[in-house]
Structures are given as structure tokens and as C-alpha cells.
N, C-alpha and C. Protein backbone atom coordinates (compact mmCIF):
# COMPACT_ATOMS: atom_id res chain seq x y z
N UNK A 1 -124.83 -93.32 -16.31
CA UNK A 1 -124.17 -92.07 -16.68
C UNK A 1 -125.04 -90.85 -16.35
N UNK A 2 -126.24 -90.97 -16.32
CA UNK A 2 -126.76 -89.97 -16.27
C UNK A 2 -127.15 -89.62 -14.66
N UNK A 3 -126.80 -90.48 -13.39
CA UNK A 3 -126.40 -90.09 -12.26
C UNK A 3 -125.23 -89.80 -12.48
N UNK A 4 -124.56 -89.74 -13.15
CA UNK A 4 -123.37 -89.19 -12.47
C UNK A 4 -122.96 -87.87 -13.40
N UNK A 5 -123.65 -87.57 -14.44
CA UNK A 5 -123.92 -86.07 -15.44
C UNK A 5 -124.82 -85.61 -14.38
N UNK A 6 -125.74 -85.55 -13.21
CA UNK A 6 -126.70 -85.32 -12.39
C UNK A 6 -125.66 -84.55 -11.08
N UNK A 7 -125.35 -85.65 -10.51
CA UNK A 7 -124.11 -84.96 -9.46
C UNK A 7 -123.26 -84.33 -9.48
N UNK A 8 -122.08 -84.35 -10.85
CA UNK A 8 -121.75 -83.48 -11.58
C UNK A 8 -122.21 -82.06 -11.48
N UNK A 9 -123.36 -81.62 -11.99
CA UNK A 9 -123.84 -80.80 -12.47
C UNK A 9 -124.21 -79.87 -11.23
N UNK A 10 -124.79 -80.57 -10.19
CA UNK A 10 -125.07 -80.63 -9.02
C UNK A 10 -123.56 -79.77 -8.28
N UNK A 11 -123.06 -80.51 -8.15
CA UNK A 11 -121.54 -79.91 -7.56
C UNK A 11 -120.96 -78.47 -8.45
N UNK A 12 -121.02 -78.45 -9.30
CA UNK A 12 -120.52 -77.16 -10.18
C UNK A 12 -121.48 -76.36 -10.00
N UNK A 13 -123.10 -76.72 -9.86
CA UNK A 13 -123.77 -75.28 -9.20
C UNK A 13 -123.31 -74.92 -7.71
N UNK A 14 -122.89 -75.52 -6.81
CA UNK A 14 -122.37 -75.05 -5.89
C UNK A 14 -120.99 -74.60 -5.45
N UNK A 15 -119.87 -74.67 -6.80
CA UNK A 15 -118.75 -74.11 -7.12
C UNK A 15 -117.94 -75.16 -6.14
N UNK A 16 -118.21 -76.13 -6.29
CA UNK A 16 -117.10 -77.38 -6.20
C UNK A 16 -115.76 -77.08 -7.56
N UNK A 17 -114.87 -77.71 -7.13
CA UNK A 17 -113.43 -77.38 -7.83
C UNK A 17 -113.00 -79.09 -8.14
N UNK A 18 -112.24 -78.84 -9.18
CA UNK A 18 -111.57 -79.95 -9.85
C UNK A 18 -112.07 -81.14 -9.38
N UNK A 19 -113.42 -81.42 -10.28
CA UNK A 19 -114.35 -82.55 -9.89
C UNK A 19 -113.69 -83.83 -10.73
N UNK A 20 -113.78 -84.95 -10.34
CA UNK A 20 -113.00 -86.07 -11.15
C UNK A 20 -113.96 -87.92 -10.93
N UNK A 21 -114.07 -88.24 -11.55
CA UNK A 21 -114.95 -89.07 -11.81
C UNK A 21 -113.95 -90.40 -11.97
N UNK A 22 -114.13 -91.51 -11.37
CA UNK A 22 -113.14 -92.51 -11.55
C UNK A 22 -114.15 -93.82 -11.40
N UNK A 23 -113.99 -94.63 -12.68
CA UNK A 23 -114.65 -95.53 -12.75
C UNK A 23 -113.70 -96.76 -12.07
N UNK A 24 -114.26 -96.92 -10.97
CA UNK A 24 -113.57 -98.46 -10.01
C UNK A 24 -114.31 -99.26 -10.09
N UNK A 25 -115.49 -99.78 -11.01
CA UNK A 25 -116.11 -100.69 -11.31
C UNK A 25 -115.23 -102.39 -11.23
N UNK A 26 -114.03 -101.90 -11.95
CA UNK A 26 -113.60 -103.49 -12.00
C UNK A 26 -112.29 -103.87 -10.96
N UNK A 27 -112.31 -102.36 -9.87
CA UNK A 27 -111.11 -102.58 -8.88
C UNK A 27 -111.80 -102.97 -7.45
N UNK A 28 -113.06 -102.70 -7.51
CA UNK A 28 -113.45 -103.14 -6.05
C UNK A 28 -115.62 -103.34 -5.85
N UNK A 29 -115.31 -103.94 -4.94
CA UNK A 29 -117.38 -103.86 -5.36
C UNK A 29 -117.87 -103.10 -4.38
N UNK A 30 -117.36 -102.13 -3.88
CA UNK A 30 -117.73 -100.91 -2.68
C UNK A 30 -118.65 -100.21 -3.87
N UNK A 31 -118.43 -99.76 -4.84
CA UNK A 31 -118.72 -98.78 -6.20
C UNK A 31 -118.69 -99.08 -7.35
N UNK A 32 -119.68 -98.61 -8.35
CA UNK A 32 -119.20 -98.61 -9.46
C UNK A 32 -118.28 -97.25 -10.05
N UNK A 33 -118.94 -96.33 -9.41
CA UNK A 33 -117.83 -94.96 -9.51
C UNK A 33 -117.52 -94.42 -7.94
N UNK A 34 -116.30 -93.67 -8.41
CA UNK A 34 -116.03 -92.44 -6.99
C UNK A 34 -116.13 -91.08 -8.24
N UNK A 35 -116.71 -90.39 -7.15
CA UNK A 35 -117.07 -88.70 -7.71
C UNK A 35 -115.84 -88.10 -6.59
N UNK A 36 -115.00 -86.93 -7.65
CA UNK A 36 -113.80 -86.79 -6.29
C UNK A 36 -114.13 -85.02 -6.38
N UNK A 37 -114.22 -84.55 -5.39
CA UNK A 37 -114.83 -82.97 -5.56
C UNK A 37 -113.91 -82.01 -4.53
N UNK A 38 -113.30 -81.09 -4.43
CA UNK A 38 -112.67 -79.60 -3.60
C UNK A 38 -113.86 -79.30 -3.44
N UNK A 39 -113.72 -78.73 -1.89
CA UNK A 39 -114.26 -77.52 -1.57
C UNK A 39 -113.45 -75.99 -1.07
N UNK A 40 -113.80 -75.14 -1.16
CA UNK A 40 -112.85 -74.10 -0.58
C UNK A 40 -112.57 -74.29 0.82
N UNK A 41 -113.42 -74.85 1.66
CA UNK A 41 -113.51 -74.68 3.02
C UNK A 41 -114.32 -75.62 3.79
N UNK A 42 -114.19 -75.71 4.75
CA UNK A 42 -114.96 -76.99 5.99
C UNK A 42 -116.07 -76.34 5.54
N UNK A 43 -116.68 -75.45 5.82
CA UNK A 43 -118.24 -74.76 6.07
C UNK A 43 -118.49 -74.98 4.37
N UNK A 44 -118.03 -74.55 3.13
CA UNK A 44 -118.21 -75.01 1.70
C UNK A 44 -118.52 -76.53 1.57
N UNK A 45 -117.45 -77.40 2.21
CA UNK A 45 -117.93 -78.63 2.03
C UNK A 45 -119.00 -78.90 2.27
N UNK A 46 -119.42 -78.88 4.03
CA UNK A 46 -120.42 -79.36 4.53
C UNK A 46 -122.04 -78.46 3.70
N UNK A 47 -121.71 -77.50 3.36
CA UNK A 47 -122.44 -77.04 2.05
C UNK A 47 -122.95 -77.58 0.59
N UNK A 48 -121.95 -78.17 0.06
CA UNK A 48 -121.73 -79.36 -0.75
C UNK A 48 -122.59 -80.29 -0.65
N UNK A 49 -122.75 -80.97 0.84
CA UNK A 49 -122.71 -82.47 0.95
C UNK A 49 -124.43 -81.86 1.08
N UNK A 50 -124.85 -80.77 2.12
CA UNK A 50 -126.30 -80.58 2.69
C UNK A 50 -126.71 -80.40 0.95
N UNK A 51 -126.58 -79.46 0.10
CA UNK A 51 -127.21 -79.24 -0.81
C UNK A 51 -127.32 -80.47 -1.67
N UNK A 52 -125.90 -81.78 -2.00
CA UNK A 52 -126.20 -82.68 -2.83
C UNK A 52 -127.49 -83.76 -1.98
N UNK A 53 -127.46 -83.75 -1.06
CA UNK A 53 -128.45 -84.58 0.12
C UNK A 53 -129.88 -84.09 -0.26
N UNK A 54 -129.90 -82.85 -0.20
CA UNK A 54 -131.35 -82.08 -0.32
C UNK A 54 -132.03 -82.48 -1.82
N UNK A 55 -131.29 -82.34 -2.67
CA UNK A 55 -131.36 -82.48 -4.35
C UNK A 55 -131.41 -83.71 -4.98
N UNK A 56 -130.77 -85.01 -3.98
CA UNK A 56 -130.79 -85.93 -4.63
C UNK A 56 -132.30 -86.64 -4.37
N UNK A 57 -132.09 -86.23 -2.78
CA UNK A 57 -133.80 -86.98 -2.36
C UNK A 57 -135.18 -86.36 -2.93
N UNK A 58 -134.85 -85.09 -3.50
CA UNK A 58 -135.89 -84.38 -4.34
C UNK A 58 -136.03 -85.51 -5.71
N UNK A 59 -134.77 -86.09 -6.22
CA UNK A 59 -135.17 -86.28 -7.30
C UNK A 59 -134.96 -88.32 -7.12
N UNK A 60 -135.49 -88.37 -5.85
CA UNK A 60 -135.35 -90.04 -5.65
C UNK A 60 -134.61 -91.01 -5.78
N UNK A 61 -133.04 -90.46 -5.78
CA UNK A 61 -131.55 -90.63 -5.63
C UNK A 61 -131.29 -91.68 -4.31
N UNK A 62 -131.36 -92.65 -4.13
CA UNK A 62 -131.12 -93.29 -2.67
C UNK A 62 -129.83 -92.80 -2.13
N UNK A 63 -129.77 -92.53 -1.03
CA UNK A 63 -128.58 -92.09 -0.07
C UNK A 63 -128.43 -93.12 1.18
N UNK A 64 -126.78 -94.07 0.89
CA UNK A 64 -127.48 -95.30 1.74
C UNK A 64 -126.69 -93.95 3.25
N UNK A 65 -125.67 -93.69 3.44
CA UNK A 65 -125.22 -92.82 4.74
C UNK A 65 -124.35 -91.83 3.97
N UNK A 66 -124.02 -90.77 4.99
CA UNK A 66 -123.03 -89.98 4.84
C UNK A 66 -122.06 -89.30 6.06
N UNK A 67 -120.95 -89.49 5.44
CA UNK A 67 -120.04 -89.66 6.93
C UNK A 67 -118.80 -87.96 6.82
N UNK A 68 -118.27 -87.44 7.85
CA UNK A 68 -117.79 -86.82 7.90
C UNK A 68 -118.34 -85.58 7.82
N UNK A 69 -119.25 -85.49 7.70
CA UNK A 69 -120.20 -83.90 7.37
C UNK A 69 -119.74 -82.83 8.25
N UNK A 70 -119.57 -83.55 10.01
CA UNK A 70 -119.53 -82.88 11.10
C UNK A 70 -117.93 -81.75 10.55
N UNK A 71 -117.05 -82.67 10.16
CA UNK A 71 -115.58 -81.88 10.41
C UNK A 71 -115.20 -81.29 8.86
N UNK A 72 -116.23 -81.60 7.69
CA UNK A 72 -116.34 -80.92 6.39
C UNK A 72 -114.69 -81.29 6.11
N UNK A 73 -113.70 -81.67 6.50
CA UNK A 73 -112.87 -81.94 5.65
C UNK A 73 -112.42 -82.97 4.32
N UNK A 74 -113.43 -84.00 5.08
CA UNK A 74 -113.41 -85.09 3.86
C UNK A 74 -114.89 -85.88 4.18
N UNK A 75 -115.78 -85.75 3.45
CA UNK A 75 -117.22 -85.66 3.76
C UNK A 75 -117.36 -87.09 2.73
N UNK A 76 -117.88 -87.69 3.40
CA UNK A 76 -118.38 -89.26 1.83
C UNK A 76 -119.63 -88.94 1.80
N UNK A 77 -120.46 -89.43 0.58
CA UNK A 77 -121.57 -89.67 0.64
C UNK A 77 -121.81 -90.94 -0.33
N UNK A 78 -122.70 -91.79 0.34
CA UNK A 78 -122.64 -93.35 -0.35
C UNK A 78 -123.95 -93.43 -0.69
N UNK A 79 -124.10 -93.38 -2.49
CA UNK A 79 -125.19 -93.11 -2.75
C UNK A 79 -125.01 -94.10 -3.90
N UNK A 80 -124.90 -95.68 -2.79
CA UNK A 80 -124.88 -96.85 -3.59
C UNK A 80 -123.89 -97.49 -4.41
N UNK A 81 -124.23 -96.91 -5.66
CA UNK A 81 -123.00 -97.31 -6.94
C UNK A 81 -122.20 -96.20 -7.08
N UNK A 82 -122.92 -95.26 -6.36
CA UNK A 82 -122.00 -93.94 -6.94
C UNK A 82 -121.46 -93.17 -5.24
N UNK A 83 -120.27 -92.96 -5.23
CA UNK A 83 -119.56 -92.60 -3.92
C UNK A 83 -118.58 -91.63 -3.85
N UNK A 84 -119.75 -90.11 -3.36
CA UNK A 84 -118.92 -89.14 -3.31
C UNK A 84 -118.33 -88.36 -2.37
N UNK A 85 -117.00 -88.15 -2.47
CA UNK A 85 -115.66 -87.85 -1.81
C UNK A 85 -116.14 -86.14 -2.04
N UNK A 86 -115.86 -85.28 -0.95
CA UNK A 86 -116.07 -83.79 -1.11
C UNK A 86 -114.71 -83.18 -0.09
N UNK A 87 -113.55 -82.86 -0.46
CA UNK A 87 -113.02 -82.81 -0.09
C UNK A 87 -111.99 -81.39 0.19
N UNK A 88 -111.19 -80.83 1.38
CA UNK A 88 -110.84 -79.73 1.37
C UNK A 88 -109.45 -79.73 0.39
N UNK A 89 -108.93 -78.79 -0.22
CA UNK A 89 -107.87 -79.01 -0.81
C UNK A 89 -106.69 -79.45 -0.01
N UNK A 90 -106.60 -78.98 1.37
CA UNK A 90 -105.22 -80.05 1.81
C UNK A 90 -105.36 -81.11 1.95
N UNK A 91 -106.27 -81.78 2.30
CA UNK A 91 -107.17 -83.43 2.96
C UNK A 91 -106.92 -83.75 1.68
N UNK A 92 -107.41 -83.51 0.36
CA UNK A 92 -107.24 -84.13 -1.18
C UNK A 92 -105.84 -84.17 -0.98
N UNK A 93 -105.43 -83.59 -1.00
CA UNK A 93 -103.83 -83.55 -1.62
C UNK A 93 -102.78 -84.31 -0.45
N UNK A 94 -103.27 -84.54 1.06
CA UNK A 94 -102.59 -85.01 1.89
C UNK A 94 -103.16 -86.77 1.68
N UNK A 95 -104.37 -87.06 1.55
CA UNK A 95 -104.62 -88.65 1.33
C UNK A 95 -104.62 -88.97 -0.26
N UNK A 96 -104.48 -88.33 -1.11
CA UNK A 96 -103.96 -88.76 -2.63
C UNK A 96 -104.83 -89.72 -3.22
N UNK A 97 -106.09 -89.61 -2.90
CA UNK A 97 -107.29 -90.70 -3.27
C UNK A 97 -107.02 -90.90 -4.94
N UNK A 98 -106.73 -89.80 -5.56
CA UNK A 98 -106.73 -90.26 -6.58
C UNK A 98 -105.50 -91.38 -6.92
N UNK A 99 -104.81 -90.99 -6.67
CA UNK A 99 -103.30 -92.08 -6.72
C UNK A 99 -103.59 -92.87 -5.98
N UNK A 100 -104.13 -93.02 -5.05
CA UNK A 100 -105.00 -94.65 -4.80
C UNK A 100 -105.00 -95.21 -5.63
N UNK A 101 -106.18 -94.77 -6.72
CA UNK A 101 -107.44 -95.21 -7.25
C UNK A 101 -106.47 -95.09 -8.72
N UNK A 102 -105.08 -95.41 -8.81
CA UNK A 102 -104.83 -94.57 -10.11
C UNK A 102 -104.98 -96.02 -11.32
N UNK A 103 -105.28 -97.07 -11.13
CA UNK A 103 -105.96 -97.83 -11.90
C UNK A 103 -107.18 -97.69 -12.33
N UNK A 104 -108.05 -96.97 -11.41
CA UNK A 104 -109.57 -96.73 -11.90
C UNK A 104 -109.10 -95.65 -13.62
N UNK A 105 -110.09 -95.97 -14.26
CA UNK A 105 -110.39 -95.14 -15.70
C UNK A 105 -110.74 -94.07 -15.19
N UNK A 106 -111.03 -92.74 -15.85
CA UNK A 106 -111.04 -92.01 -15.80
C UNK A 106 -112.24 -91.55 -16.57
N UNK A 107 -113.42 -91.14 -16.00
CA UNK A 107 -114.63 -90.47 -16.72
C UNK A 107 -114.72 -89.11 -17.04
N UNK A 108 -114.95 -88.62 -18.60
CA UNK A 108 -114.98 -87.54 -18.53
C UNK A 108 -116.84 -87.43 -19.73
N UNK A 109 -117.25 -86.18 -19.21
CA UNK A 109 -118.34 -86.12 -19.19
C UNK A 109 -119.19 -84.91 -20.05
């Protein structure tokens, strides 16, 4: 919990929007959580992803890759158990990750 009160916290200093936390622990073994995050914009995202990258390795956070950075619309970052989605508001709302995932629980923090 306290990676993911960390990234959290992390994302709201950089004015990430309607952050959502979904525990898929018992729907798949990719994760134990997805972190689901807005950005205002391609250049905001890829903002997002450089600053959570910079901050996590400061604080010895393993980062196994991170994909999509280049086109900032839907940016992953796989940081093991914890796998975060940074996403533009149409890309969120056009792939519906959460309604995917709508069996995962719901973390609130």
C-alpha cells in the first residue's frame, strides 16, 4: 500500500486527473494493481511518465519497462506488481480499461 499511496501522490503533484487504483490481484498475474491516471495532453502525459521514472528510481522503485512514452497517449509503466496506465482523456474513454477491469476491486486511499 504504501507504493501505491507513493505513486498516487506522485501523480497528483503533477496534476494527473481522475486517478483510480484497481486491485487485479486475483484476475490475472501480470499485477497485483493497475494505477489508471488522465493527462491533459500527449506532452502532460509523457510528463507524467518522465517525472514518475525520475522519482521512483530516486527512491529505489524497480521499473521493469515503459512503453508508449513516444506517442504520450497511453503510456504504461511496469513497475512490477504495480502497473501504471497514464492516459489522454479520449484514449481512456475510447479503450474503457476500466470496464475491462470492472471485476478488479476498487482501491481507495
Amino acid at each position: 500500500m504504501e507504493k501505491l499511496k507513493l505513486i498516487k501522490d506522485l501523480l497528483e503533484n503533477k496534476k494527473a486527473e481522475d486517478i483510480a487504483i484497481l486491485d487485479v490481484s486475483e484476475l490475472t498475474n501480470i499485477a497485483d494493481y493497475f494505477i489508471i491516471a488522465t493527462a491533459n495532453s500527449e506532452i502532460h502525459g509523457r510528463a507524467l511518465a518522465d517525472y514518475l521514472e525520475e522519482e521512483l528510481n530516486k527512491r529505489n522503485v524497480p521499473i521493469h519497462h515503459v512503453e508508449g512514452k513516444e506517442s504520450g497517449k497511453w503510456i504504461l509503466i511496469d513497475a512490477l506488481d504495480i502497473i501504471i496506465h497514464i492516459f489522454t482523456k479520449e484514449w481512456r474513454d475510447h479503450y474503457g480499461i476500466e470496464w475491462l477491469w470492472s471485476e478488479a476491486k476498487r482501491v481507495e486511499l
